[in-house]
Protein backbone atom coordinates (compact mmCIF):
# COMPACT_ATOMS: atom_id res chain seq x y z
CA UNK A 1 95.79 115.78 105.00
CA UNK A 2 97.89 112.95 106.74
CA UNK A 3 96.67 110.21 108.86
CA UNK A 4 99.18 109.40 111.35
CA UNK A 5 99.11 106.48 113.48
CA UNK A 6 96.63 104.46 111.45
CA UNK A 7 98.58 101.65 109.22
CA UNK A 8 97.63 99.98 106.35
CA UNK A 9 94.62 99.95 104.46
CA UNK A 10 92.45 101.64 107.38
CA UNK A 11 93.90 105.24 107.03
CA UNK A 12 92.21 105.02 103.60
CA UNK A 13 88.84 104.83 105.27
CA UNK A 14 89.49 108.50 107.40
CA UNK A 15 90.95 110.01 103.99
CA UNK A 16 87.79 109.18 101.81
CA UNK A 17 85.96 109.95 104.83
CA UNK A 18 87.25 113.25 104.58
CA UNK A 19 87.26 113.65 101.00
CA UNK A 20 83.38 113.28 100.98
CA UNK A 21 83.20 115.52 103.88
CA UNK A 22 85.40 118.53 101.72
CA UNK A 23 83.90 117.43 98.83
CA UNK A 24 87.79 118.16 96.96
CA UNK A 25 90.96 116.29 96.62
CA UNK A 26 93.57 117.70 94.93
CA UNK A 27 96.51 114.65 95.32
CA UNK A 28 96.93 111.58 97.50
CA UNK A 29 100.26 109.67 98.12
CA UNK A 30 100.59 106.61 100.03
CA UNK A 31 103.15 106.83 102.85
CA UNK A 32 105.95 104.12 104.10
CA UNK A 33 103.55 103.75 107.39
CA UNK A 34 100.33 102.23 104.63
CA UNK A 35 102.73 99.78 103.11
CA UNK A 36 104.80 98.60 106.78
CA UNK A 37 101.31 97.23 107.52
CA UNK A 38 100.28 95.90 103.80
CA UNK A 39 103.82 94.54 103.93
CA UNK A 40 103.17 92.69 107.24
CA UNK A 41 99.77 91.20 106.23
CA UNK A 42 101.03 89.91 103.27
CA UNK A 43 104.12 87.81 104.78
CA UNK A 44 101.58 86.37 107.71
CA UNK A 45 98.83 85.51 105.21
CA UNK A 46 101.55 83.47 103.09
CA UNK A 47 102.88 81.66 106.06
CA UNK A 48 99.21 80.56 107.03
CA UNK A 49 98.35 79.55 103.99
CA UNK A 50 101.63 76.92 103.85
């Protein structure tokens, strides 16, 4: 399965979600869409905290 349209840490909620739901999981690889929004929390939460 891949989320699309859901960034960062959020899509992680639908896949476990899902995982429960199928009861199986056979791999999981975080795409370039999860860390453009980890990425993006990180730089504002280090220029608030200055």
């Amino acid at each position: 399965m891949r989320t699309k349209g859901i960034k960062g840490e959020a899509c992680l909620d639908y896949v476990d979600l899902l995982v429960q739901w199928l009861d199986r999981e056979e791999s999981r690889e975080l795409t370039q869409e999860y860390r453009e929004e980890s990425e993006v929390q990180t730089h504002l939460h280090q220029r608030v905290r200055r």
